[in-house]
C-alpha atoms as a PDB file:
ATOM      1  CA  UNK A   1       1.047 -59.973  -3.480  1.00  0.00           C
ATOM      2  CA  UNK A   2       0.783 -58.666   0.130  1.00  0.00           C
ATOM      3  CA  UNK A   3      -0.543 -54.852  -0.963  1.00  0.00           C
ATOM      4  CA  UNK A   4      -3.057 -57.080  -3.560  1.00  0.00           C
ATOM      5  CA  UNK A   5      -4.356 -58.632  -0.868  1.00  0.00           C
ATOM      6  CA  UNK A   6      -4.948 -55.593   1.403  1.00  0.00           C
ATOM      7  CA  UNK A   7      -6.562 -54.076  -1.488  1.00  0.00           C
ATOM      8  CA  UNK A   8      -8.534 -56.823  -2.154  1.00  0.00           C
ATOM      9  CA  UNK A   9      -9.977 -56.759   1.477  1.00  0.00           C
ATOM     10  CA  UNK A  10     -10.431 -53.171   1.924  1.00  0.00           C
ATOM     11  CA  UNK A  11     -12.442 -53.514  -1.649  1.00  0.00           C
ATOM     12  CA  UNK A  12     -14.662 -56.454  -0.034  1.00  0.00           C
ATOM     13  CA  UNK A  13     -14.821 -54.804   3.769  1.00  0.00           C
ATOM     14  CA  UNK A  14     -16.088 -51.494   1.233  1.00  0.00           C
ATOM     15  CA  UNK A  15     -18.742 -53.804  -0.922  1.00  0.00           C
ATOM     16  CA  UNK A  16     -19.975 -55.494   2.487  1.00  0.00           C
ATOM     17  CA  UNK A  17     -20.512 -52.373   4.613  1.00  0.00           C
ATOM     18  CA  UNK A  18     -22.177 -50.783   1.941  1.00  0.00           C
ATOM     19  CA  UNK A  19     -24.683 -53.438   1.438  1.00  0.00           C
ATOM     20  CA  UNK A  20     -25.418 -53.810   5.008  1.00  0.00           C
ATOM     21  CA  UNK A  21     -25.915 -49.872   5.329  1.00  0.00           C
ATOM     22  CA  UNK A  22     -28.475 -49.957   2.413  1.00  0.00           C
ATOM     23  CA  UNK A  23     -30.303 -52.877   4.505  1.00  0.00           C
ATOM     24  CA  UNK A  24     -30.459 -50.685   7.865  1.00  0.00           C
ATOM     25  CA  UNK A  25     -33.451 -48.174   8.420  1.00  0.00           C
ATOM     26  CA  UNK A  26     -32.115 -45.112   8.892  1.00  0.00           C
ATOM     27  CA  UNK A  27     -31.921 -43.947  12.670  1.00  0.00           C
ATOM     28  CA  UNK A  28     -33.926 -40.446  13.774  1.00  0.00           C
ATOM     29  CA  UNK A  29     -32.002 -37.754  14.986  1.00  0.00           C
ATOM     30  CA  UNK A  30     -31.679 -37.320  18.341  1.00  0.00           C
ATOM     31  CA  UNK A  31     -33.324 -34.113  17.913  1.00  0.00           C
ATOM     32  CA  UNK A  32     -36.253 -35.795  15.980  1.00  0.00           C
ATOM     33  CA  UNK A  33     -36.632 -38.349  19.089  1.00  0.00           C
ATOM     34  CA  UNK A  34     -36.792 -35.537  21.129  1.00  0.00           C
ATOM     35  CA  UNK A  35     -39.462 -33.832  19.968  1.00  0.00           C
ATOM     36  CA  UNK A  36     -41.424 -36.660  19.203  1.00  0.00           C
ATOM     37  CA  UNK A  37     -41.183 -37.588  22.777  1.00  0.00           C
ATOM     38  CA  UNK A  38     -42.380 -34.101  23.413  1.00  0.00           C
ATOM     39  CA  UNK A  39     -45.316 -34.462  21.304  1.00  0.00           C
ATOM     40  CA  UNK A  40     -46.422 -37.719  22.995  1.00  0.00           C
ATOM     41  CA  UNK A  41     -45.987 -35.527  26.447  1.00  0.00           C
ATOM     42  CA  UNK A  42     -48.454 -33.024  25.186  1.00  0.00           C
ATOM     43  CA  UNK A  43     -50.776 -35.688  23.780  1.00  0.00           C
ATOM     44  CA  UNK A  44     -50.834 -37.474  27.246  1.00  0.00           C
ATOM     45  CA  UNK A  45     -51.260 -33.976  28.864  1.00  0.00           C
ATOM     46  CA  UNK A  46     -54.193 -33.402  26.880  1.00  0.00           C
ATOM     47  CA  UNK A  47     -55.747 -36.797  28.151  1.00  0.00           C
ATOM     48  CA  UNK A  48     -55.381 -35.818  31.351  1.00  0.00           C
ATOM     49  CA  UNK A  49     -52.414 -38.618  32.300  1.00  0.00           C
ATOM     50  CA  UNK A  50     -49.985 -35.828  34.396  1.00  0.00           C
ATOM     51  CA  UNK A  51     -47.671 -38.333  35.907  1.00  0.00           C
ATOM     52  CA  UNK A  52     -47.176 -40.273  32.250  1.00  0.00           C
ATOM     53  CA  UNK A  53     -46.891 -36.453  30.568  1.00  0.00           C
ATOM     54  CA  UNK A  54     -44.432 -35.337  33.165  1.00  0.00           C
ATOM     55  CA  UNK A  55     -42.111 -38.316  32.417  1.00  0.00           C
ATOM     56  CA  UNK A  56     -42.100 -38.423  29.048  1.00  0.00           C
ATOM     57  CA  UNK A  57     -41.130 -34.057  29.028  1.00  0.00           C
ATOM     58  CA  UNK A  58     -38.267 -35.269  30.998  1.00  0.00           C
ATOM     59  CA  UNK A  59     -37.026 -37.065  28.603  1.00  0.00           C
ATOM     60  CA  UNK A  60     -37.116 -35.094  25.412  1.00  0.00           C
ATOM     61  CA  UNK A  61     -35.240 -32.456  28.218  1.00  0.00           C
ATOM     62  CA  UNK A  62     -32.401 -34.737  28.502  1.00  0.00           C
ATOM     63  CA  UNK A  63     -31.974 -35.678  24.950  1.00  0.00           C
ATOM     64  CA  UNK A  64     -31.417 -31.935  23.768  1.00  0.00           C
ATOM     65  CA  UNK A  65     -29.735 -30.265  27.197  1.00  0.00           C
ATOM     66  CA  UNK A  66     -30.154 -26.096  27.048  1.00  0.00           C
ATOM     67  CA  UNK A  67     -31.845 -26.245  23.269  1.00  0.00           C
ATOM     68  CA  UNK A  68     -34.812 -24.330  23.217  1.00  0.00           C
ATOM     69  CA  UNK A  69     -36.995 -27.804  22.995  1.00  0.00           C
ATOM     70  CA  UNK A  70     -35.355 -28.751  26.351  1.00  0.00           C
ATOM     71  CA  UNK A  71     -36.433 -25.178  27.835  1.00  0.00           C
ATOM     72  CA  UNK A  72     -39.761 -26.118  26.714  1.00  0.00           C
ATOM     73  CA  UNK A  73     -39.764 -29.723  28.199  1.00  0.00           C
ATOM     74  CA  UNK A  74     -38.708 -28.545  31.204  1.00  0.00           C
ATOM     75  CA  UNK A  75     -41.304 -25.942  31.911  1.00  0.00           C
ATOM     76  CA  UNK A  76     -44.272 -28.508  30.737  1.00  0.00           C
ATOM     77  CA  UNK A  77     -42.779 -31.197  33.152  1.00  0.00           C
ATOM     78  CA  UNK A  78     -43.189 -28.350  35.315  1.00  0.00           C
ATOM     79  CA  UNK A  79     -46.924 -27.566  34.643  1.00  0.00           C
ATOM     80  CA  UNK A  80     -47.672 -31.291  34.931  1.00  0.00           C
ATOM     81  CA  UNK A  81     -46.427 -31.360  38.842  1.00  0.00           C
ATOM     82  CA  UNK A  82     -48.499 -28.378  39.410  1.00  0.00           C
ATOM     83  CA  UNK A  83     -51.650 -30.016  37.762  1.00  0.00           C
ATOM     84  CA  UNK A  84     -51.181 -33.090  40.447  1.00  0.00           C
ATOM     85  CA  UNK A  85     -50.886 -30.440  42.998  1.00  0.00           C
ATOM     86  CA  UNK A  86     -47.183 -31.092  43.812  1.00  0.00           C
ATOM     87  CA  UNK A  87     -46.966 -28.049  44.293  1.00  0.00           C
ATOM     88  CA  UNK A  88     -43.240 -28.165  46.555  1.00  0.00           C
ATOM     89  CA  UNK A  89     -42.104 -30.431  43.554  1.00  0.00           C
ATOM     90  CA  UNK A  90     -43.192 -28.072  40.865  1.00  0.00           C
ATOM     91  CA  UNK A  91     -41.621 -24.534  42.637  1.00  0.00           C
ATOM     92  CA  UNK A  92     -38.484 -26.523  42.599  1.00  0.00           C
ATOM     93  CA  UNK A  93     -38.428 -27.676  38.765  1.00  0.00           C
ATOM     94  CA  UNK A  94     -39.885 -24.232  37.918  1.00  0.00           C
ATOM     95  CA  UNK A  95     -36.828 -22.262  39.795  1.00  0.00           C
ATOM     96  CA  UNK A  96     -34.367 -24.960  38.240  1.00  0.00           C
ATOM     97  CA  UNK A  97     -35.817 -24.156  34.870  1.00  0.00           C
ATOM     98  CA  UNK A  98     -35.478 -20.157  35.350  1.00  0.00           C
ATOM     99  CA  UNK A  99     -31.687 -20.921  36.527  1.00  0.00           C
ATOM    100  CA  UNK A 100     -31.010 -22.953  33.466  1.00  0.00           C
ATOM    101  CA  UNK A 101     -32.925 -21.252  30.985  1.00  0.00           C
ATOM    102  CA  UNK A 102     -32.730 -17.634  32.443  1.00  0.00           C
ATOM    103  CA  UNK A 103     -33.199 -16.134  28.606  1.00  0.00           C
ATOM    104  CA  UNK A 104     -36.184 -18.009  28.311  1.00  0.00           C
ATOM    105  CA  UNK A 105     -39.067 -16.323  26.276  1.00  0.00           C
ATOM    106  CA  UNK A 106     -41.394 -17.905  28.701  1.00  0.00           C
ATOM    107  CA  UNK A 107     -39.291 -17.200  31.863  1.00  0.00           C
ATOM    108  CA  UNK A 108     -42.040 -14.693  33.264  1.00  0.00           C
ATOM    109  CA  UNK A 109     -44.840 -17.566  32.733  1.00  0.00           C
ATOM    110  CA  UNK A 110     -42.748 -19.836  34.884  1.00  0.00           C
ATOM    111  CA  UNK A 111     -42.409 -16.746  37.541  1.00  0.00           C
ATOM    112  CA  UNK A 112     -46.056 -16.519  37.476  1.00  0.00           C
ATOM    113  CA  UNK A 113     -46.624 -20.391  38.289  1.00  0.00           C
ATOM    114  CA  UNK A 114     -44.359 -20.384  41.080  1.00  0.00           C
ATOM    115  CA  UNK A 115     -46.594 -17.212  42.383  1.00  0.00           C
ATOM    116  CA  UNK A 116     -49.976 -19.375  41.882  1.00  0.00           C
ATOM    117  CA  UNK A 117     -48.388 -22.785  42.974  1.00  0.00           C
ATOM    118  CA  UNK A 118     -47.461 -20.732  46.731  1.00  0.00           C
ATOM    119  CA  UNK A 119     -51.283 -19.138  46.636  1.00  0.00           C
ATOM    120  CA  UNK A 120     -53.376 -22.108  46.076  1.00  0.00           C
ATOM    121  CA  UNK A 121     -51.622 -23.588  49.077  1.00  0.00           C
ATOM    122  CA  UNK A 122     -53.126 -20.499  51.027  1.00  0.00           C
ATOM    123  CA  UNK A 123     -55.597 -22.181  53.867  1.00  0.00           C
ATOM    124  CA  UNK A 124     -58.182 -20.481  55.449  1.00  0.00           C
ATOM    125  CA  UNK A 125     -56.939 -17.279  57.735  1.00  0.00           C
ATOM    126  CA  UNK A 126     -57.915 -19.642  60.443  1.00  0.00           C
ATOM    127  CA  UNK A 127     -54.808 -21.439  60.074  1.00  0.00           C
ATOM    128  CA  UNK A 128     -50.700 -21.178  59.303  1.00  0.00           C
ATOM    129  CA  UNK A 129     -50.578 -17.221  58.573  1.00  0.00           C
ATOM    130  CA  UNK A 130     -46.670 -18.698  57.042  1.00  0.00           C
ATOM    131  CA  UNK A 131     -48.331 -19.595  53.438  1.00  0.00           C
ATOM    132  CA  UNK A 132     -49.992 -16.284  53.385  1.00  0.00           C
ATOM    133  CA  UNK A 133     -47.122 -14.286  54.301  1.00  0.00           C
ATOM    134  CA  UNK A 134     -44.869 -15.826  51.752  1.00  0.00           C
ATOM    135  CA  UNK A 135     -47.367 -16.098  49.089  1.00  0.00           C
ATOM    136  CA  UNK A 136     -47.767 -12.299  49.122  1.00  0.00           C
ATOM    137  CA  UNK A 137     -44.113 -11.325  48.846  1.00  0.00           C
ATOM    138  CA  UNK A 138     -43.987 -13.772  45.932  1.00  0.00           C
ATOM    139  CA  UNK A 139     -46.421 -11.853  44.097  1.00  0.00           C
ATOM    140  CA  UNK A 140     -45.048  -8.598  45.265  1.00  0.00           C
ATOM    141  CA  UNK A 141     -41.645  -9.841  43.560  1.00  0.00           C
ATOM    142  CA  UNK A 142     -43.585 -10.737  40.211  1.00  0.00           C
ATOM    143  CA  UNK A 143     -45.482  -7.232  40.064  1.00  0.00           C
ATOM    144  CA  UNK A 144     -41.776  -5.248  40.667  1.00  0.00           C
ATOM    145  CA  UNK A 145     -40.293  -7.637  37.428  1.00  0.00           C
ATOM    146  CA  UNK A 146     -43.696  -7.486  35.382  1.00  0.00           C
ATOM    147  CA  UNK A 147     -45.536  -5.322  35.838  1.00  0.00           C
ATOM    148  CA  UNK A 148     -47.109  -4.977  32.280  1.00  0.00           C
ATOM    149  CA  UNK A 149     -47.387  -8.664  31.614  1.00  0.00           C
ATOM    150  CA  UNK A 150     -50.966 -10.219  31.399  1.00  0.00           C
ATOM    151  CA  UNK A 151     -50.476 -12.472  34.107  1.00  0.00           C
ATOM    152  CA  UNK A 152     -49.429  -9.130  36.503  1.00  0.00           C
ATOM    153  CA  UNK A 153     -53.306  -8.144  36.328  1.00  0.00           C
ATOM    154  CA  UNK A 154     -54.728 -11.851  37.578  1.00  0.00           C
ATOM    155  CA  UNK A 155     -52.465 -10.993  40.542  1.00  0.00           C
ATOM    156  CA  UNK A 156     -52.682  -8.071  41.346  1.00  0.00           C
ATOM    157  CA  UNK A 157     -56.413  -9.565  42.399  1.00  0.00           C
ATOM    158  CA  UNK A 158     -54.858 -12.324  44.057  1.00  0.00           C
ATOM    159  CA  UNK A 159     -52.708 -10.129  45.913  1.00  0.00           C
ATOM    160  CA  UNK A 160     -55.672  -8.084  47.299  1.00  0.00           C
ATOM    161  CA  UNK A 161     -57.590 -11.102  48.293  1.00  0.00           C
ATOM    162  CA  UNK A 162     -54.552 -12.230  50.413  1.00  0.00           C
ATOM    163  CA  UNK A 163     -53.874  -8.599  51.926  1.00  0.00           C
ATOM    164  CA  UNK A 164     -57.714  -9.087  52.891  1.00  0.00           C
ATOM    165  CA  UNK A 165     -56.745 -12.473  54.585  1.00  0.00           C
ATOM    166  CA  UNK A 166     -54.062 -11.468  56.519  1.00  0.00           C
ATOM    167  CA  UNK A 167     -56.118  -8.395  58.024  1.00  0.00           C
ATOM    168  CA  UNK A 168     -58.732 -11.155  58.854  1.00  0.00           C
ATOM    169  CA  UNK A 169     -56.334 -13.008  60.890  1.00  0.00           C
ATOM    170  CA  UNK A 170     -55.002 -10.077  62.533  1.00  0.00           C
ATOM    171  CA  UNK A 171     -59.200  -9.396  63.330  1.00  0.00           C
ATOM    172  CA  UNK A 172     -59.401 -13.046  64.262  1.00  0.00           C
ATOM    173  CA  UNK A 173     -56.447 -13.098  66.669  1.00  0.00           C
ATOM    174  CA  UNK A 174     -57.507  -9.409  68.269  1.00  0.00           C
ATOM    175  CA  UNK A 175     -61.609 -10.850  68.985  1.00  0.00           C
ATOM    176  CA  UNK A 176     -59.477 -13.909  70.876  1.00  0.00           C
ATOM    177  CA  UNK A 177     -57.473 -12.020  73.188  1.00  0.00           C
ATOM    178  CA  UNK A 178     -60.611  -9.318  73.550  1.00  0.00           C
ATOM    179  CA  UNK A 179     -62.775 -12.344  74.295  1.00  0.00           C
ATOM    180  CA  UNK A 180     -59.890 -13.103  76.851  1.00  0.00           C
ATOM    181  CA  UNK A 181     -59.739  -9.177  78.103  1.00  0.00           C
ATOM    182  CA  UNK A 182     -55.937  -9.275  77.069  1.00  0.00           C
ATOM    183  CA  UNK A 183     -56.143  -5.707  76.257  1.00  0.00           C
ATOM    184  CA  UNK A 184     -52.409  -4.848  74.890  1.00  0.00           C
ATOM    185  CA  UNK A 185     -52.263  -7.889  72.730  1.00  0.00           C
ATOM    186  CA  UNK A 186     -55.718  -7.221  71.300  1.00  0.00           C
ATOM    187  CA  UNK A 187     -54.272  -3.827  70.804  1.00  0.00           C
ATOM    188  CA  UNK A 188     -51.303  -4.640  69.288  1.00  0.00           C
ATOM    189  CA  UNK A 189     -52.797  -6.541  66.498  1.00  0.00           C
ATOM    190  CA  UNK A 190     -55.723  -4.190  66.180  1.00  0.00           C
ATOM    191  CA  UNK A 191     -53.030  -1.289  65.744  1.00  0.00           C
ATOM    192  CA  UNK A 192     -51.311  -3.775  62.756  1.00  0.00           C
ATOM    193  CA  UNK A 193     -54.532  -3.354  60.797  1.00  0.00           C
ATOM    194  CA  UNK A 194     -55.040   0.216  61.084  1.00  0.00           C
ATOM    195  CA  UNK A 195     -50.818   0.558  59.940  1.00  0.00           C
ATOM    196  CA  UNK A 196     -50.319  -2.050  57.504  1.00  0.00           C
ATOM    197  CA  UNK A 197     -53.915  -3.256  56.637  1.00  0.00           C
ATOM    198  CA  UNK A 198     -55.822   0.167  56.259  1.00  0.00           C
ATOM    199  CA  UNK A 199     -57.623  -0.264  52.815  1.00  0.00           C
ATOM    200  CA  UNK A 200     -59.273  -3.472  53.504  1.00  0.00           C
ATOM    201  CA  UNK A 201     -63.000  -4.292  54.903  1.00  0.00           C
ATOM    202  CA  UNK A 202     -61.727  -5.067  58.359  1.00  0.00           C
ATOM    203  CA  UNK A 203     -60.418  -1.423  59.252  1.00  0.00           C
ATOM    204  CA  UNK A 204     -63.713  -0.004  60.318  1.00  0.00           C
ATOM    205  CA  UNK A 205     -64.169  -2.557  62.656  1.00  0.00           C
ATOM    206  CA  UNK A 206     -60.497  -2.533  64.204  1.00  0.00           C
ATOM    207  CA  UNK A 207     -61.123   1.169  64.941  1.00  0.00           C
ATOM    208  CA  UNK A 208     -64.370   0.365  66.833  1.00  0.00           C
ATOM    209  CA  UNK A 209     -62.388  -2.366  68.716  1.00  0.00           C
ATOM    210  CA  UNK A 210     -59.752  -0.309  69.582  1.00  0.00           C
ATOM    211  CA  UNK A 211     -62.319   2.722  70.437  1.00  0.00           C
ATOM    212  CA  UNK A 212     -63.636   0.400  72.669  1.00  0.00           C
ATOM    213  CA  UNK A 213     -60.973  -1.262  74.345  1.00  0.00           C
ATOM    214  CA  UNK A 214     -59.669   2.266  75.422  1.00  0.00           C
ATOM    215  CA  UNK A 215     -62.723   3.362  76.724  1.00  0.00           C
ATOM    216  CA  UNK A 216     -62.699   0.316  78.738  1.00  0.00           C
ATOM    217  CA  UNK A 217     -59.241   0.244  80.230  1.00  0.00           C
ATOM    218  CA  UNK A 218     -59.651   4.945  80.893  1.00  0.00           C
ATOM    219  CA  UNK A 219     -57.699   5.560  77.697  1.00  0.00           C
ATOM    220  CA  UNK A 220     -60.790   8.335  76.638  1.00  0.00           C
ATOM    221  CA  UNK A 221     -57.887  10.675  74.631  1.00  0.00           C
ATOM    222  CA  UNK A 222     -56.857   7.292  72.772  1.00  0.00           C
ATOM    223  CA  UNK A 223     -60.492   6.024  72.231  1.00  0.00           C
ATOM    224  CA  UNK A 224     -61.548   9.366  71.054  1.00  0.00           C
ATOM    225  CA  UNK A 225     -58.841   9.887  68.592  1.00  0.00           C
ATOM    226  CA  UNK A 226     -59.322   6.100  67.178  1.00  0.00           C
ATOM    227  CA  UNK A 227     -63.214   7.261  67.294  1.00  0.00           C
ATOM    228  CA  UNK A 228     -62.546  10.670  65.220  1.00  0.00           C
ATOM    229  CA  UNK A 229     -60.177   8.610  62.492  1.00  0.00           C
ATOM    230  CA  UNK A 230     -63.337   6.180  61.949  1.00  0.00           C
ATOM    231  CA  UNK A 231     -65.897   9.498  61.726  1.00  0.00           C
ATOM    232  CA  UNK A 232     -63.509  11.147  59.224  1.00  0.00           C
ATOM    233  CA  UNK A 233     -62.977   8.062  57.040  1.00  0.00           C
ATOM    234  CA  UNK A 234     -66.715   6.057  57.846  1.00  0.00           C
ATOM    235  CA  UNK A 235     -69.061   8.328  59.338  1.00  0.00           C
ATOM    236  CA  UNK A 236     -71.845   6.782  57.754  1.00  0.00           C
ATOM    237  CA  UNK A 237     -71.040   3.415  58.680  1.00  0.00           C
ATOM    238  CA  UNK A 238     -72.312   1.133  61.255  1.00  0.00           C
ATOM    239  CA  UNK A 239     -69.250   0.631  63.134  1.00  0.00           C
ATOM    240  CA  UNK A 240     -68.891   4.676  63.508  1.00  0.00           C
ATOM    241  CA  UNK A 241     -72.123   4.819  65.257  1.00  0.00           C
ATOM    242  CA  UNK A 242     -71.394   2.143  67.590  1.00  0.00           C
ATOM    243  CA  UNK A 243     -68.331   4.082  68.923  1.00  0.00           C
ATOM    244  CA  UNK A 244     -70.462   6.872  69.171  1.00  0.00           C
ATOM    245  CA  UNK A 245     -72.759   5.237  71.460  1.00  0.00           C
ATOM    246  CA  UNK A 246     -69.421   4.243  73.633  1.00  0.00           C
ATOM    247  CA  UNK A 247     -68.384   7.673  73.974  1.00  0.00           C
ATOM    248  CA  UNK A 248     -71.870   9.738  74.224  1.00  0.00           C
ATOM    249  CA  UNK A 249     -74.691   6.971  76.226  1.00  0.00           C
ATOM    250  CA  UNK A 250     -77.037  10.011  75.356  1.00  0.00           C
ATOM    251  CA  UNK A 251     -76.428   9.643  71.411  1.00  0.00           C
ATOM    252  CA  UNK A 252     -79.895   9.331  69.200  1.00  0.00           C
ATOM    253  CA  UNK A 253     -78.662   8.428  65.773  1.00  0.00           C
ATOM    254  CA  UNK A 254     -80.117  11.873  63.210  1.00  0.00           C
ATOM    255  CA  UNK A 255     -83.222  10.273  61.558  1.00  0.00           C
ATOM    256  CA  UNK A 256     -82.944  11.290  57.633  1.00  0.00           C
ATOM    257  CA  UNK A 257     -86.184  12.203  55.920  1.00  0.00           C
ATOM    258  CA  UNK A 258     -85.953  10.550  52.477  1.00  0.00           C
ATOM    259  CA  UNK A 259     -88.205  11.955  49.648  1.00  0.00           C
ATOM    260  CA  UNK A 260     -90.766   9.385  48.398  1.00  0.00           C
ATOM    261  CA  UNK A 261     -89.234   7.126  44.991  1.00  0.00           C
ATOM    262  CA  UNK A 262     -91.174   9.287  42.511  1.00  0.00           C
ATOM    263  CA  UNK A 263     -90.585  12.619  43.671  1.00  0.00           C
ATOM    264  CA  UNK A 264     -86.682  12.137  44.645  1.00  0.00           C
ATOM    265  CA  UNK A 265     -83.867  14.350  42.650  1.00  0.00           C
ATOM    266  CA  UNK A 266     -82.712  11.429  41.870  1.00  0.00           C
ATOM    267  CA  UNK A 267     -85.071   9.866  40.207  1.00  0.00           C
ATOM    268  CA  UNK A 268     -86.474  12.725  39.027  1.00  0.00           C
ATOM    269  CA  UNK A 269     -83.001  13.346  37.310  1.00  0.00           C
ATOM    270  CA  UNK A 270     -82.980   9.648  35.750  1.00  0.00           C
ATOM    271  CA  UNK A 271     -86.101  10.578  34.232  1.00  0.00           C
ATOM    272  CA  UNK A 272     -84.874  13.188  31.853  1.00  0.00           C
ATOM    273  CA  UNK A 273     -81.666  11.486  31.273  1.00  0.00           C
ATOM    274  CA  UNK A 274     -83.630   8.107  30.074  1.00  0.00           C
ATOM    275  CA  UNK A 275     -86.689   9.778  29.237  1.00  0.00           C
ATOM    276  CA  UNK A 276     -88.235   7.238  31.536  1.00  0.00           C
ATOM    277  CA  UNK A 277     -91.862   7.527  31.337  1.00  0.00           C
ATOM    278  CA  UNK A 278     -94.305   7.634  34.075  1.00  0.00           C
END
């Protein structure tokens, strides 16, 4: 009687379960909530709601931990910090995300947000010289690990415009302490130009600066030797004939006969290339 009776209820128990299983939905996987969650990120993303994007790639992150749609998660709650301009908060996700997904397929796109998330925080040279200094060694980092990516080329540009920046400061800080007659300082940072900063637009100028601050303190060997590197490199400029003029009062800048516009070689020359008519 006793093993009927078990048998009876485990039969029942069976017969019960089963008909409350048929009467249950099934229940997604979590990998199917996951990326559903992911897809309403990326819809929100696309109507412009950042904050509501950001949370919901969180999520789908923690379902699936170090799966590839958690890598992905991760960087796009990444991307939505920088689109709010967080950019502090979105450096730190994006270096958690190359730490926890270093195999990532996309790791190089994440090293090339952190580079633009430190250069659009770049002020005017003006200002803090810090955000400069530290973008450009981010970027210099990048260009040594990619080199031949796209996103190398886009800032490589960047990376110009900020060497240009910091050679403006350096400019900006020299005309202070010139303006001041602090002569060594202004040298100092005029001389930082003319090392580091050489292939920018503000090295004509620091030479004339420097030609002229030696002239004025009885440094002629100095100012003539600054004078001589900006007549080798820029005699035509206008920079080159003002330290002329400091080191010659007598100088007459050469008056250059030009040939009329029809008759020059060069024109002449574009004329039978084009077959321009008269």
């Amino acid at each position: 009687m006793r093993i009927f009776l078990i048998f009876f209820f485990s039969t029942l128990l069976f017969f019960s379960c089963s008909k409350k299983e048929a009467s249950v939905p099934s229940i997604p996987s979590t990998q199917e909530e996951a990326i559903k969650i992911y897809e309403e990120g990326l819809k929100s993303l696309e109507d412009g709601q950042y904050f509501y994007a950001r949370k919901k790639f969180d999520q789908s992150e923690n379902l699936l931990p170090q799966t590839q749609w958690a890598a992905k998660s991760a960087l796009m709650s990444s991307y939505c910090l920088y689109s709010m301009n967080l950019y502090d908060e979105a450096i730190l996700n994006l270096k958690r995300f190359i730490k926890t997904y270093p195999a990532d397929a996309n790791a190089d796109y994440a090293n090339y947000l952190i580079a633009i998330s430190y250069y659009e925080q770049i002020l005017d040279e003006e200002k803090d010289i810090g955000p400069l200094i530290l973008s450009k060694k981010t970027i210099e980092d990048f260009l040594k690990k990619y080199p031949n990516t796209d996103y190398a080329m886009d800032l490589k540009f960047k990376l110009d415009l900020i060497i240009n920046q910091l050679a403006a400061k350096e400019l900006s800080i020299a005309r202070y302490y010139i303006k001041n007659e602090k002569w060594i300082p202004a040298i100092n940072r005029l001389k930082i130009i003319v090392e580091k900063y050489d292939k920018t637009i503000f090295i004509e100028e620091a030479l004339f600066r420097l030609v002229e601050i030696y002239y004025r303190i009885g440094l002629n060997d100095e100012a003539k030797a600054a004078a001589s590197m900006l007549g080798y490199n820029y005699n035509s400029s206008e920079w080159y004939e003002r330290s002329y003029k400091i080191l010659n009062k007598n100088y007459q800048p050469m008056k250059v006969k030009k040939d009329n516009e029809e008759g020059s070689l060069v024109r002449r020359t574009l004329k039978k290339i084009l077959l321009i008519d008269d």
